[in-house]
C-alpha atoms as a PDB file:
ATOM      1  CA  UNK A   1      -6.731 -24.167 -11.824  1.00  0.00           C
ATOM      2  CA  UNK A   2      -8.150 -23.449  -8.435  1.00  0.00           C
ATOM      3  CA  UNK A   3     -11.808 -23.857  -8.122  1.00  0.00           C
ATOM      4  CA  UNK A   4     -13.626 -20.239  -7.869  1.00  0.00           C
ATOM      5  CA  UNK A   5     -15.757 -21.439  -4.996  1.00  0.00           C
ATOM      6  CA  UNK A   6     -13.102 -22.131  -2.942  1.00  0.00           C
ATOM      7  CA  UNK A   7     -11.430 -18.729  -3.575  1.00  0.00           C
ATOM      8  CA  UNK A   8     -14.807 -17.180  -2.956  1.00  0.00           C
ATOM      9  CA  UNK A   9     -15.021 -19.446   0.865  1.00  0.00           C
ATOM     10  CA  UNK A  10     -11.176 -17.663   1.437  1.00  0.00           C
ATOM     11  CA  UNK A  11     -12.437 -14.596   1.005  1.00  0.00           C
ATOM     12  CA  UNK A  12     -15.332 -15.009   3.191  1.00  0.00           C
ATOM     13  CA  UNK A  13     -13.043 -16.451   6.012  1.00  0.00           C
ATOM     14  CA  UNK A  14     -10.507 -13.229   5.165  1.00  0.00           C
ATOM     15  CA  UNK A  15     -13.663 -10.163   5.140  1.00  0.00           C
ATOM     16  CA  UNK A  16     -16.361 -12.661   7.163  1.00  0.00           C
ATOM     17  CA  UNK A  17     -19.701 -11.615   5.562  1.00  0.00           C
ATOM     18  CA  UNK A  18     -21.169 -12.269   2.569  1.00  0.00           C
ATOM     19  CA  UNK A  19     -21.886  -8.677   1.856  1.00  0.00           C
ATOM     20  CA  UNK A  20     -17.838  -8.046   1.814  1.00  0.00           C
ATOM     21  CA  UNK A  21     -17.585 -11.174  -0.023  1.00  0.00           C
ATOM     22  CA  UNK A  22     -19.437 -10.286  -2.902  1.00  0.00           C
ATOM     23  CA  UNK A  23     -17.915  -6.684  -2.908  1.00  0.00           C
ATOM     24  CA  UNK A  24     -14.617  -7.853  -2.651  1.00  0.00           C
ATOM     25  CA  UNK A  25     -15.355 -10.181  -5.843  1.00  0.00           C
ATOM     26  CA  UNK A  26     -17.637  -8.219  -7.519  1.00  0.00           C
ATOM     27  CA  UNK A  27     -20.266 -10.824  -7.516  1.00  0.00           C
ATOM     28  CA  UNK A  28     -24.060 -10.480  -5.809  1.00  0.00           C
ATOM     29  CA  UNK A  29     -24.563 -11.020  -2.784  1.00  0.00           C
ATOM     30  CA  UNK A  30     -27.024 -14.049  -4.046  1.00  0.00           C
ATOM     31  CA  UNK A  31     -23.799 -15.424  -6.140  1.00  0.00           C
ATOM     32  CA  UNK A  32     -21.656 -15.577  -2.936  1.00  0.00           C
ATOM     33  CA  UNK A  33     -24.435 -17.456  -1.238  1.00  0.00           C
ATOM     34  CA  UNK A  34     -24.909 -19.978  -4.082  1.00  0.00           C
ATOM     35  CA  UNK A  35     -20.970 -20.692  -4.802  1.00  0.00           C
ATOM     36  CA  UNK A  36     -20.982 -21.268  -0.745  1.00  0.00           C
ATOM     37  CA  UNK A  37     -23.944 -23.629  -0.465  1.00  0.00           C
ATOM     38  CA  UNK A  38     -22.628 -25.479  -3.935  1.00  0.00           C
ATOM     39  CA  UNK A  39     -19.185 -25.998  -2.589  1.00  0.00           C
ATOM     40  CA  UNK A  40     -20.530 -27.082   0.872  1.00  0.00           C
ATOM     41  CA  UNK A  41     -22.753 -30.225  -1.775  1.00  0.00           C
ATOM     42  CA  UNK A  42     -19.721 -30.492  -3.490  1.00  0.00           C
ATOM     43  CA  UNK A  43     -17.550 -31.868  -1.059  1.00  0.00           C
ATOM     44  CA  UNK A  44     -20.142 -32.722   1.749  1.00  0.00           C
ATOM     45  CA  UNK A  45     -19.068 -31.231   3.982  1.00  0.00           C
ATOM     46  CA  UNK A  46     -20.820 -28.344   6.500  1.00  0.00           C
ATOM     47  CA  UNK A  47     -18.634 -25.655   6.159  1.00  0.00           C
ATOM     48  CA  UNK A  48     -20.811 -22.449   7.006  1.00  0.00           C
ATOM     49  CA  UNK A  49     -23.433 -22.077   9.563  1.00  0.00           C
ATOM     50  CA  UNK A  50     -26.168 -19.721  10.399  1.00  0.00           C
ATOM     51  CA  UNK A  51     -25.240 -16.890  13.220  1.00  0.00           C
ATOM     52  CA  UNK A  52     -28.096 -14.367  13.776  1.00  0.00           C
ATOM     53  CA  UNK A  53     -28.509 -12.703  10.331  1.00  0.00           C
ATOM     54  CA  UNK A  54     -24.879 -13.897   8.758  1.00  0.00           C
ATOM     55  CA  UNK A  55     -22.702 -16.766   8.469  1.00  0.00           C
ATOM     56  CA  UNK A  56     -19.889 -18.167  10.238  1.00  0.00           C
ATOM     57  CA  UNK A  57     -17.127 -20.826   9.585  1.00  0.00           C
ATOM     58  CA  UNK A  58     -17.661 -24.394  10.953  1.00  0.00           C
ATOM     59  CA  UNK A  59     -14.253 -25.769  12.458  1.00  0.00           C
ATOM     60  CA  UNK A  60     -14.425 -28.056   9.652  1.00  0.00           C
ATOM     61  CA  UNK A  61     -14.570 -24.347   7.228  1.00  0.00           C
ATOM     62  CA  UNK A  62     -11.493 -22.806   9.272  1.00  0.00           C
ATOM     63  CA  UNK A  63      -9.309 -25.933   8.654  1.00  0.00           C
ATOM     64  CA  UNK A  64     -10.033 -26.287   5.107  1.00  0.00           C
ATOM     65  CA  UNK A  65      -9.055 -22.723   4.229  1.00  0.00           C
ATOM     66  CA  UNK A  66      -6.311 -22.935   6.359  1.00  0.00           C
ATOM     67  CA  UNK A  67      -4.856 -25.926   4.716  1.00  0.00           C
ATOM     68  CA  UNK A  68      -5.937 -24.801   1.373  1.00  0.00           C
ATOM     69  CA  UNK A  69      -2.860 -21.559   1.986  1.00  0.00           C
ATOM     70  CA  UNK A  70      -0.328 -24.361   0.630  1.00  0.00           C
ATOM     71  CA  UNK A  71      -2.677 -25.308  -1.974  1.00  0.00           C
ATOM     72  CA  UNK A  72      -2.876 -21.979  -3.502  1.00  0.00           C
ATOM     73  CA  UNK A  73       0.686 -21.203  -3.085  1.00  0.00           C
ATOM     74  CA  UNK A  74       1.606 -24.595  -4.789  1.00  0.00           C
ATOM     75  CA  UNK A  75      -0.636 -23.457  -7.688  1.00  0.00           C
ATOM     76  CA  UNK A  76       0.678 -20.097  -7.925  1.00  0.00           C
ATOM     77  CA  UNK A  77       4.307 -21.963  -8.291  1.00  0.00           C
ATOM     78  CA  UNK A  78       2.934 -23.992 -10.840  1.00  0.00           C
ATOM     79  CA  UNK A  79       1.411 -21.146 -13.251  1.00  0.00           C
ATOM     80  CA  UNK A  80       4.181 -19.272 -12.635  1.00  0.00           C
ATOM     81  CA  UNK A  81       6.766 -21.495 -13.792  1.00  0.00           C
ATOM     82  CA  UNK A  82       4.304 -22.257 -16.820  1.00  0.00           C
ATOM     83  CA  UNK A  83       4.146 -18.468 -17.838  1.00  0.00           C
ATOM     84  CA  UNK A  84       7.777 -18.086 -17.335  1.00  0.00           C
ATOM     85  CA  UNK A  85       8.550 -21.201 -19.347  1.00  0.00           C
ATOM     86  CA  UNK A  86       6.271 -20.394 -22.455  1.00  0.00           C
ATOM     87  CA  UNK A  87       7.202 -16.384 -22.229  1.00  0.00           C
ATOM     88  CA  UNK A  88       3.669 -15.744 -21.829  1.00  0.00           C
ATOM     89  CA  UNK A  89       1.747 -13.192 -19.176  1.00  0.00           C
ATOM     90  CA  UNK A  90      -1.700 -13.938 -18.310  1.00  0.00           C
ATOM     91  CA  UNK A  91      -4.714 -11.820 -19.976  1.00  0.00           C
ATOM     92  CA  UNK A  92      -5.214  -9.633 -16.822  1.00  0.00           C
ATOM     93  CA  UNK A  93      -3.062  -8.243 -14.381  1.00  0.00           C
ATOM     94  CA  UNK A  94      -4.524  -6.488 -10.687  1.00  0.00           C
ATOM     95  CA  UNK A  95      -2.154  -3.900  -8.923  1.00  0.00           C
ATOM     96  CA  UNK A  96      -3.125  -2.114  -5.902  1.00  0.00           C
ATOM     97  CA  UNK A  97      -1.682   0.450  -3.349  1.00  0.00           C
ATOM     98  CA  UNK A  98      -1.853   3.454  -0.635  1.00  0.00           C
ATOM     99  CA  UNK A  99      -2.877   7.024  -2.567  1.00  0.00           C
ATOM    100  CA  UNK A 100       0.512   8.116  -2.938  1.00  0.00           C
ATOM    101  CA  UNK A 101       1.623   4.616  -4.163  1.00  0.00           C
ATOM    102  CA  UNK A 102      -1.558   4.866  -6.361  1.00  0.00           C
ATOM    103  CA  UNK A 103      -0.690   8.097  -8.181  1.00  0.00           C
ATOM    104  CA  UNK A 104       3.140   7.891  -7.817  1.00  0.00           C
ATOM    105  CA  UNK A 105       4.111   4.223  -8.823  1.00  0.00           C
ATOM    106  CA  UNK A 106       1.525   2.433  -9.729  1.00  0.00           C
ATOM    107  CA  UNK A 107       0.143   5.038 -12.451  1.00  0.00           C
ATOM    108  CA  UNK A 108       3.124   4.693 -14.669  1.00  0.00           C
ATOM    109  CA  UNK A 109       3.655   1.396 -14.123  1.00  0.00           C
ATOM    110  CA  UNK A 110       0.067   1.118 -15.521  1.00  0.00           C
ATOM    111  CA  UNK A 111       1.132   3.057 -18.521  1.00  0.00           C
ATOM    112  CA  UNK A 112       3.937   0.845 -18.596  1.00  0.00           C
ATOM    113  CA  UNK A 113       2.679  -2.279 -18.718  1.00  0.00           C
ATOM    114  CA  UNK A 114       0.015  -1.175 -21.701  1.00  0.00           C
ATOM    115  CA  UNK A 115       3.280  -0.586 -23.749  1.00  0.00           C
ATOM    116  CA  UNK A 116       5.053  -3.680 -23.119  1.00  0.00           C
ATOM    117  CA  UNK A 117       1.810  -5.772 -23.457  1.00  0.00           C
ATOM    118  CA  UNK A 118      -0.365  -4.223 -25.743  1.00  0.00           C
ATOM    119  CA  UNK A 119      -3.239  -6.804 -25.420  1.00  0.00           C
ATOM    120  CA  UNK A 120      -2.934  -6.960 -21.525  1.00  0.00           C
ATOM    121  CA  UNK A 121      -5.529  -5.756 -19.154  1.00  0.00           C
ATOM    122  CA  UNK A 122      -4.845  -3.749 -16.189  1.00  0.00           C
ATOM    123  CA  UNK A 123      -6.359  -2.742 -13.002  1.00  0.00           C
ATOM    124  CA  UNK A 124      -5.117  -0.370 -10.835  1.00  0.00           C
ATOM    125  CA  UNK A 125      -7.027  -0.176  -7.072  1.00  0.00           C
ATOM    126  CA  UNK A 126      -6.398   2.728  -4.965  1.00  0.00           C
ATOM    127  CA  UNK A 127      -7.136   1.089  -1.401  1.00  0.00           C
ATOM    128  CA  UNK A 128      -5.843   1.224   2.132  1.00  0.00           C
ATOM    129  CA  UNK A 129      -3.193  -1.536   2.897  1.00  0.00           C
ATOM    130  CA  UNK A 130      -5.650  -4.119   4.620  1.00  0.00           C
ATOM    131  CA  UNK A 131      -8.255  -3.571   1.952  1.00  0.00           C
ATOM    132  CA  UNK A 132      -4.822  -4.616  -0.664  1.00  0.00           C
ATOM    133  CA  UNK A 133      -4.311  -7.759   1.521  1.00  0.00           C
ATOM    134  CA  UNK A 134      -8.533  -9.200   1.006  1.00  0.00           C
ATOM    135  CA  UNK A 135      -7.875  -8.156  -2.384  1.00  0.00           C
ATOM    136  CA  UNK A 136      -4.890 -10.268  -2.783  1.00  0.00           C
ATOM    137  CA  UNK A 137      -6.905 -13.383  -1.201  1.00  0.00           C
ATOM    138  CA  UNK A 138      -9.781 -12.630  -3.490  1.00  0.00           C
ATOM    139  CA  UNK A 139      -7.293 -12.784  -6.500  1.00  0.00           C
ATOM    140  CA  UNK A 140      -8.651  -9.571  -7.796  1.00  0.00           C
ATOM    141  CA  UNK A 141      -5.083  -7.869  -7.915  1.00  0.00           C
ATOM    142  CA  UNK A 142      -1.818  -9.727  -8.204  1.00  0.00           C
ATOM    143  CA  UNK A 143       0.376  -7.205  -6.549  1.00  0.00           C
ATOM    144  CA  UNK A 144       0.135  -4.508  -3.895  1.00  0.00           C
ATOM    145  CA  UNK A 145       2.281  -1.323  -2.934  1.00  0.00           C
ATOM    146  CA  UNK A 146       2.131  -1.140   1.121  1.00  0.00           C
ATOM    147  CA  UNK A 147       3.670   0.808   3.683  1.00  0.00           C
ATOM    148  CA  UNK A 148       5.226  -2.227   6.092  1.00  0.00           C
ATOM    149  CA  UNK A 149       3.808  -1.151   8.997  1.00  0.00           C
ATOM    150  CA  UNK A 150       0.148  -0.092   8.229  1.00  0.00           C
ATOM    151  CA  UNK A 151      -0.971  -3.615   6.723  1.00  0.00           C
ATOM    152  CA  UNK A 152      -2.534  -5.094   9.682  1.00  0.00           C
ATOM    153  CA  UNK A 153      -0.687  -8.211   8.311  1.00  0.00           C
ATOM    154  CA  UNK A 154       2.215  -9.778  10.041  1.00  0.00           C
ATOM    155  CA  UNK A 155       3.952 -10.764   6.831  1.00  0.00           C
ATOM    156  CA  UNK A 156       6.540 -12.673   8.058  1.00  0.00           C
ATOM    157  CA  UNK A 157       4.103 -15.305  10.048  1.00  0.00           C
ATOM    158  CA  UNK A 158       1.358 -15.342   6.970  1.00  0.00           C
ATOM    159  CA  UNK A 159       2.017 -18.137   4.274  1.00  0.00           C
ATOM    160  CA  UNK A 160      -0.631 -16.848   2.367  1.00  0.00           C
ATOM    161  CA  UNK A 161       1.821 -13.648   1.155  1.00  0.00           C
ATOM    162  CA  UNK A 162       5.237 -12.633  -0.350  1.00  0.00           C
ATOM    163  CA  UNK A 163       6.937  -9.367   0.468  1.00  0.00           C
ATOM    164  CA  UNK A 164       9.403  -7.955  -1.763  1.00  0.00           C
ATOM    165  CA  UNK A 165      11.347  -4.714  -0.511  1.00  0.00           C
ATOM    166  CA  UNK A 166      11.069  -1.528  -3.144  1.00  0.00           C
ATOM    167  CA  UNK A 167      12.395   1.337  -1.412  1.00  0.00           C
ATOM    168  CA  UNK A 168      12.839   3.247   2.031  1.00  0.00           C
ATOM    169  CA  UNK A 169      11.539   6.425   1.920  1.00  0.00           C
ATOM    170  CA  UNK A 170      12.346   9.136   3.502  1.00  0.00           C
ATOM    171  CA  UNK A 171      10.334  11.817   6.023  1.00  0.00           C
ATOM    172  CA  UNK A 172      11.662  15.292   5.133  1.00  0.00           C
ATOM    173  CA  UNK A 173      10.605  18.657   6.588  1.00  0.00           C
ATOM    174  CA  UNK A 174       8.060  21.190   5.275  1.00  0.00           C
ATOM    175  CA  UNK A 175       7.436  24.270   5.971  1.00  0.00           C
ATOM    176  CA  UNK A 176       6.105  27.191   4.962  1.00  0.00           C
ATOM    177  CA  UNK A 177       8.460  28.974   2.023  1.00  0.00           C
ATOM    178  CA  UNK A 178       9.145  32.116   3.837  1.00  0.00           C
ATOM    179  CA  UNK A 179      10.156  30.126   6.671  1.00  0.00           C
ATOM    180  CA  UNK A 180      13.987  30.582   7.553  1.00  0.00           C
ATOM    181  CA  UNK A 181      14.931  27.433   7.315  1.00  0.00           C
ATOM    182  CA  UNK A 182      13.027  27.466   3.986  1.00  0.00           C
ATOM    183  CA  UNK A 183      15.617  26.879   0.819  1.00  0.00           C
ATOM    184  CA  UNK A 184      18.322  25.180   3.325  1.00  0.00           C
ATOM    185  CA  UNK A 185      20.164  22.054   2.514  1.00  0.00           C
ATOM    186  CA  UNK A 186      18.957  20.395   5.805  1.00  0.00           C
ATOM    187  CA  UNK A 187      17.502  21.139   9.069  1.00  0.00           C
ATOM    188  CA  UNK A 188      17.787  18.901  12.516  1.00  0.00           C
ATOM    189  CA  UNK A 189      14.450  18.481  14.595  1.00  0.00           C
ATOM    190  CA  UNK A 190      16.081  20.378  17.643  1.00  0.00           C
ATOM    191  CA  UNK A 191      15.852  23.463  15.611  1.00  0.00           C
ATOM    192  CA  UNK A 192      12.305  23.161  15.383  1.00  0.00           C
ATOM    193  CA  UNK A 193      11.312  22.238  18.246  1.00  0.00           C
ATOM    194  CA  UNK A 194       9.325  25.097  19.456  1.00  0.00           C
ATOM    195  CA  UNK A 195       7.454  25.515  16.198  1.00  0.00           C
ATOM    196  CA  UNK A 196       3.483  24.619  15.888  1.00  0.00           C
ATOM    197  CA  UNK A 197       3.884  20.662  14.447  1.00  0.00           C
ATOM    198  CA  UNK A 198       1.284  18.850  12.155  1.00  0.00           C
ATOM    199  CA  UNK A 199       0.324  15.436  12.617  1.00  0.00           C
ATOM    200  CA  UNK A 200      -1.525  12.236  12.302  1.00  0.00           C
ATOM    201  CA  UNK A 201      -4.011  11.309  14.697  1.00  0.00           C
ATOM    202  CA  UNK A 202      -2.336   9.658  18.044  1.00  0.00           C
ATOM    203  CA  UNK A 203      -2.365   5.873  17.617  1.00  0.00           C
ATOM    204  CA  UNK A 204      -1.756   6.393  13.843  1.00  0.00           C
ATOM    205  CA  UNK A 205       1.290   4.740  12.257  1.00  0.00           C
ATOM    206  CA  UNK A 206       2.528   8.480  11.033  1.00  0.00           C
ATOM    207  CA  UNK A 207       1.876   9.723  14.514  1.00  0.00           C
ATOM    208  CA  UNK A 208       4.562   6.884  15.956  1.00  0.00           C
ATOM    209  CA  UNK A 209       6.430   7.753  13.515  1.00  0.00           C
ATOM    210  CA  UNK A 210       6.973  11.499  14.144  1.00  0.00           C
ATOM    211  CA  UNK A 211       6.539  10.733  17.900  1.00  0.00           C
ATOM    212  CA  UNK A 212       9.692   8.328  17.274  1.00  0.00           C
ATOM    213  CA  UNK A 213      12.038  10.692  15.595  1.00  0.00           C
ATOM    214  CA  UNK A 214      11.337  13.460  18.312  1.00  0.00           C
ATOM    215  CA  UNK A 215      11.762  10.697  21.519  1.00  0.00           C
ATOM    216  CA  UNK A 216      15.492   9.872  18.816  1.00  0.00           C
ATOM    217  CA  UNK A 217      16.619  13.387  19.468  1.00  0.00           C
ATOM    218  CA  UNK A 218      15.718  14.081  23.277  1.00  0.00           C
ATOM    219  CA  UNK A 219      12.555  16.372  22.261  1.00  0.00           C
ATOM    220  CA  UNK A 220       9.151  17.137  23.395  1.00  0.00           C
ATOM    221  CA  UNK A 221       6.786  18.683  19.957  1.00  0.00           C
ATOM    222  CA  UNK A 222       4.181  21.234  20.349  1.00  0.00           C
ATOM    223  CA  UNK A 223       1.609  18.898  18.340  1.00  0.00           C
ATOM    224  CA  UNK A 224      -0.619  22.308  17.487  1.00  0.00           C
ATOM    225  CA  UNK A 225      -2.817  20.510  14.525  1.00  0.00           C
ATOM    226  CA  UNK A 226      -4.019  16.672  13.473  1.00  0.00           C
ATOM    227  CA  UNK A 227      -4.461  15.965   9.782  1.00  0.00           C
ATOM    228  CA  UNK A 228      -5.047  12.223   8.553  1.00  0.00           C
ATOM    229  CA  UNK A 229      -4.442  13.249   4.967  1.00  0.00           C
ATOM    230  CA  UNK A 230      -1.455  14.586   3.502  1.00  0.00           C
ATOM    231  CA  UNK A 231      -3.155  17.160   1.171  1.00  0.00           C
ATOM    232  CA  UNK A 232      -4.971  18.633   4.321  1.00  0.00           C
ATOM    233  CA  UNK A 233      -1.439  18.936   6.022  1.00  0.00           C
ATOM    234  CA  UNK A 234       0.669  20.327   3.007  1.00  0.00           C
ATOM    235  CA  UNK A 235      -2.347  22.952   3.138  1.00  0.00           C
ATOM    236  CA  UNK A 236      -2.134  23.746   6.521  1.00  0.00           C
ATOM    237  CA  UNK A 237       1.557  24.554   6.288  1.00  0.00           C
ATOM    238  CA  UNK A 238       0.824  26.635   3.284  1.00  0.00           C
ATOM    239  CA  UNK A 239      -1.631  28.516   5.071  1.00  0.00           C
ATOM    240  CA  UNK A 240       1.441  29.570   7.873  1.00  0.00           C
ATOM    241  CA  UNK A 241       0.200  27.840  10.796  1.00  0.00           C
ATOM    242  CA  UNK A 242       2.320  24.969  11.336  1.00  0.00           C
ATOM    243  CA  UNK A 243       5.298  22.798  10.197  1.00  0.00           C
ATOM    244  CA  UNK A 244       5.058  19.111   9.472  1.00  0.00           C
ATOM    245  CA  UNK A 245       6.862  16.006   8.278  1.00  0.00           C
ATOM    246  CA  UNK A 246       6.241  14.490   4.885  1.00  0.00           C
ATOM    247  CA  UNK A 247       7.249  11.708   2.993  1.00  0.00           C
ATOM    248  CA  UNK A 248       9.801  12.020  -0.149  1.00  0.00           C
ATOM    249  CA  UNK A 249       7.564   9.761  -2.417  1.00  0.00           C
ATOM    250  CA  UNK A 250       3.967  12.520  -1.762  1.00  0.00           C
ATOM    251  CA  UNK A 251       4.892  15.163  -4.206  1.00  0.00           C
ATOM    252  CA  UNK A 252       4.114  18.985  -2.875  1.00  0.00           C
ATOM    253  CA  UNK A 253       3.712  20.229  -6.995  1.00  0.00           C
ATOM    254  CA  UNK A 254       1.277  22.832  -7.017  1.00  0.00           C
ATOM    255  CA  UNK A 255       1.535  23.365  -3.234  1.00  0.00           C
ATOM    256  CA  UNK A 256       1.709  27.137  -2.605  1.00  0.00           C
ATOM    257  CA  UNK A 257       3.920  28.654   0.129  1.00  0.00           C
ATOM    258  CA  UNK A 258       5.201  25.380   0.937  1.00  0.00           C
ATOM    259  CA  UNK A 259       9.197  24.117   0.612  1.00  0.00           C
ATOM    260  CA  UNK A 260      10.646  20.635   1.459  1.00  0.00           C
ATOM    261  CA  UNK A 261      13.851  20.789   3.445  1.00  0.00           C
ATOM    262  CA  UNK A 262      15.933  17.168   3.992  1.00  0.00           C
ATOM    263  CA  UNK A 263      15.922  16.293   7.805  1.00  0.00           C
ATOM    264  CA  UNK A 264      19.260  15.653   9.373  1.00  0.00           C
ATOM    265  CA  UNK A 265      20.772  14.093  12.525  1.00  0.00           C
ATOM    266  CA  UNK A 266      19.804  10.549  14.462  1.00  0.00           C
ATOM    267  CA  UNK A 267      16.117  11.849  14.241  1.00  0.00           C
ATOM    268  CA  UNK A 268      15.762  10.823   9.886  1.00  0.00           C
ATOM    269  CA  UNK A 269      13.941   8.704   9.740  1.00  0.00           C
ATOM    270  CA  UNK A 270      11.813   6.842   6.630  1.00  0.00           C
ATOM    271  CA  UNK A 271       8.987   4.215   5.773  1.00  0.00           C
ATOM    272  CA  UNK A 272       9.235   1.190   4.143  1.00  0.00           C
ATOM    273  CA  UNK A 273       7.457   0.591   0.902  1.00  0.00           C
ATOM    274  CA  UNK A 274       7.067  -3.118   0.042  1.00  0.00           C
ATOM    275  CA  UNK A 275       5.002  -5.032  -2.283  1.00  0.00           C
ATOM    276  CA  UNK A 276       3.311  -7.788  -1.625  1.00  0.00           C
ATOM    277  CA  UNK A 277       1.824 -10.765  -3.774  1.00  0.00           C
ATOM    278  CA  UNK A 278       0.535 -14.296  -3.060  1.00  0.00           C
ATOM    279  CA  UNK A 279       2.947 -16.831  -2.368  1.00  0.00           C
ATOM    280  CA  UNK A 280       4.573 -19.040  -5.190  1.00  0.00           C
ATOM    281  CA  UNK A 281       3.873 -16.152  -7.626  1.00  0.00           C
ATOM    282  CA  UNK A 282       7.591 -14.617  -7.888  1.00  0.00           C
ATOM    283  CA  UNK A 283       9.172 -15.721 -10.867  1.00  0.00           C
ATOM    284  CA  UNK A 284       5.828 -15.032 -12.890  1.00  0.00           C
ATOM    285  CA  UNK A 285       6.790 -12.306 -15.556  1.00  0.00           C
ATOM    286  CA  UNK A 286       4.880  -9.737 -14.820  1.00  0.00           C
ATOM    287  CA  UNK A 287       5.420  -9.649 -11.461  1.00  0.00           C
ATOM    288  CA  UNK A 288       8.766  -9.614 -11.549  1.00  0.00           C
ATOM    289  CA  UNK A 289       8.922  -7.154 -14.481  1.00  0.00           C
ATOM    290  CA  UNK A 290       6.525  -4.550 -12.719  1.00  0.00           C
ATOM    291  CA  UNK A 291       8.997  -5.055  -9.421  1.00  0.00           C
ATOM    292  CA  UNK A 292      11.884  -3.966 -11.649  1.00  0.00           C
ATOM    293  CA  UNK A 293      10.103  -1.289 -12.762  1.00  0.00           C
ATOM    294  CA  UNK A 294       8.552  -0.112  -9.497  1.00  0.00           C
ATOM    295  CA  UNK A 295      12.247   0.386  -7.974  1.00  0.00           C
ATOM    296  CA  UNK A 296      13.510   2.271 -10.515  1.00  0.00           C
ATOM    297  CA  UNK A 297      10.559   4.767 -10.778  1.00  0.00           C
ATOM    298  CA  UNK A 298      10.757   5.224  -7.351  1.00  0.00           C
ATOM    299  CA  UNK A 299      14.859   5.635  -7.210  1.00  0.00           C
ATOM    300  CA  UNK A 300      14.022   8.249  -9.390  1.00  0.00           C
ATOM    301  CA  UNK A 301      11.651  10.641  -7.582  1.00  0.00           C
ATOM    302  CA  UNK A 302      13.744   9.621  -4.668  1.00  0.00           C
ATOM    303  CA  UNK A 303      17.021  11.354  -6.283  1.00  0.00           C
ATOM    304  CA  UNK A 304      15.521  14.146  -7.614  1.00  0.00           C
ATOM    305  CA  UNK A 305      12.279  15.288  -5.862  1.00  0.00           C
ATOM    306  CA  UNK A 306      13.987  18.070  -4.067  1.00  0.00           C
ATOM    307  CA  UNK A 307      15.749  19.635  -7.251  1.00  0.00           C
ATOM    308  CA  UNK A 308      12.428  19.060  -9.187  1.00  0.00           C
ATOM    309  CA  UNK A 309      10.568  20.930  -6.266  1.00  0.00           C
ATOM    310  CA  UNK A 310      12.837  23.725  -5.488  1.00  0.00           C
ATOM    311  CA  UNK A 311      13.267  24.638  -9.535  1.00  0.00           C
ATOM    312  CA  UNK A 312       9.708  24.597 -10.054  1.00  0.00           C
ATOM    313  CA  UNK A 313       9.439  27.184  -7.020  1.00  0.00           C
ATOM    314  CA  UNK A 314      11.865  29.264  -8.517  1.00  0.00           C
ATOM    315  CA  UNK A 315       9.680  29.465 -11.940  1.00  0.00           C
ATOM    316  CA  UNK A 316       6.979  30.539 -10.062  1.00  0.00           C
ATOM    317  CA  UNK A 317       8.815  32.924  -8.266  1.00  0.00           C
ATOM    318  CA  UNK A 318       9.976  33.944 -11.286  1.00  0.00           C
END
C-alpha cells in the first residue's frame, strides 16, 4: 500500500497549508506537521521549507508528488484488480457531490450500498466540486458526483483523475403556477423574453449557462434578480416576481406556486453530470457497481420528474 505520509505531502501540494491539510484528512494540525518532517528523514530529502508563517514545496517536493501521480494510479490498478479478482470490496467506501447530487443520487446510492454490503462503511460528503477533487487526492472519498464545468479541474489534462459520464441534464423552465405558460407541454425562450429572469451571479457557471441559451436564440433577458442557490430562486418564483431556469435533477416538491415547464427550440440546453475517481480505480467493484447504479437512478428522475411534479400539484390542488 501507499505510504500515508506521502498521501498526506499530496494533499498539502493539492490545498497548500497545513491547516487544510489536516482538515482535509482529519488529522491535527501537529499530525500533518510530524508525518511531513518524518517523511522529509525518511527519504532525506528537503521537501518543505519555511515561508513566513507556512510551508512551501521545495522543487525537489513538486517533482516528487508529481511523479508520484503514476505511482498512485499504478496502485489503484493493482488493488483494483485484487478486489475484483477475490470478489471482495474494501471496508470503507467515500462518495461525494454538489447538494443536489448529494440529496438526489448519492443518498440512495448510500442506502444502496448498506443493502448490498451489509458490513460496508459509507461516507457521503456534501461539498462543492473543487472541495470533491482535494478530497479525492486525500483518499477520503473514492468517488465524486460533479457538474463538468464547475470543477476547477481540467480533467482531460490531469492524470491524477478518471471521469466517467452519468447523465446530461436538462435546464427546464419555472415559473410561477398561475403563469400562462404554466401546465404547457413546452415553452421556447422567445416567449419569455420580456419576463423578470432569475439568475446566478455573472461570472457563475449557471449564469453562462442561461446567458448561452438566450445569445442561442437571438435574445437579450431582463436579468431582474441574482440567486446563488436554487432554493432561494424556486422561492423567488413562488413568490411571483420572476421566472427562472432550473435543472431536471433539483426537485421543486414542496415548492408552492411554482410549475416546471420543458424548454424547447435551439435554446435547451443541459449540464453534464460526471463522476470522477482516481485513476487506475475503474474496474474496482464498488465503483463500478455504484456507477451502474448512479445512471439508472438518475434515468429515472430524468423520465419522470415532470409527471411526478405536475400530479403532486394536482393533489394539492385538489
Amino acid at each position: 500500500m501507499i505510504d500515508s505520509r506521502l498521501i498526506t505531502l499530496r494533499t498539502f501540494a493539492q490545498c497548500g497549508t497545513v491547516a487544510a491539510t489536516a482538515d482535509l484528512m482529519g488529522y491535527s494540525a501537529s499530525a500533518v506537521s510530524g508525518q511531513l518532517r518524518e517523511l522529509q528523514r525518511a527519504l532525506g530529502m528537503t521537501l518543505l521549507v519555511r515561508d513566513g508563517r507556512g510551508l512551501r514545496l521545495t522543487a525537489t517536493g513538486r517533482d516528487l508528488v508529481r511523479r508520484s501521480d503514476a505511482l498512485i494510479t499504478q496502485w489503484e490498478e493493482v488493488r483494483a484488480a485484487a478486489l475484483s479478482a477475490g470478489g471482495q470490496v474494501p471496508a470503507q467506501f467515500g462518495i461525494g457531490g454538489f447538494s443536489t447530487a448529494a440529496s438526489q443520487l448519492l443518498a440512495p446510492l448510500a442506502r444502496h450500498l448498506h443493502g448490498s454490503h451489509p458490513s460496508l462503511e459509507v461516507s457521503v460528503w456534501e461539498a462543492s466540486p473543487a472541495r470533491c477533487f482535494e478530497l479525492l487526492v486525500a483518499e477520503r472519498i473514492d468517488l465524486a458526483v460533479v457538474v463538468s464545468m464547475q470543477g476547477q479541474v481540467h480533467l482531460e489534462e490531469d492524470p491524477r483523475f478518471e471521469k466517467i459520464a452519468l447523465l446530461d441534464d436538462p435546464l427546464d423552465v419555472m415559473v410561477p403556477s398561475d403563469h400562462a405558460v404554466a401546465g404547457r407541454d413546452s415553452v421556447a425562450l422567445a416567449e419569455l423574453v420580456g419576463e423578470a429572469w432569475i439568475t446566478d451571479q455573472s461570472g457563475s457557471p449557471y449564469r453562462a449557462l442561461f446567458t448561452a441559451a438566450f445569445t442561442a436564440a437571438g435574445l437579450s433577458p431582463r436579468i431582474s434578480h441574482e440567486a446563488t442557490e436554487w432554493e432561494t430562486a424556486i422561492a423567488l418564483v413562488g413568490a411571483g416576481v420572476g421566472v427562472g431556469l432550473l435543472p431536471r435533477l433539483v426537485s421543486l416538491a414542496g415548492a408552492p406556486n411554482v410549475s416546471r415547464v420543458r424548454l424547447t427550440g435551439a435554446e435547451r440546453l443541459s449540464r453534464k453530470v460526471i463522476a470522477a475517481a482516481r485513476s487506475g480505480s475503474q474496474g474496482s467493484p464498488l465503483p463500478d457497481e455504484s456507477i451502474r447504479f448512479l445512471r439508472e437512478v438518475s434515468r429515472g428522475i430524468l423520465a419522470t420528474r415532470l409527471d411526478d411534479e405536475a400530479n403532486a400539484a394536482a393533489s394539492r390542488e385538489g
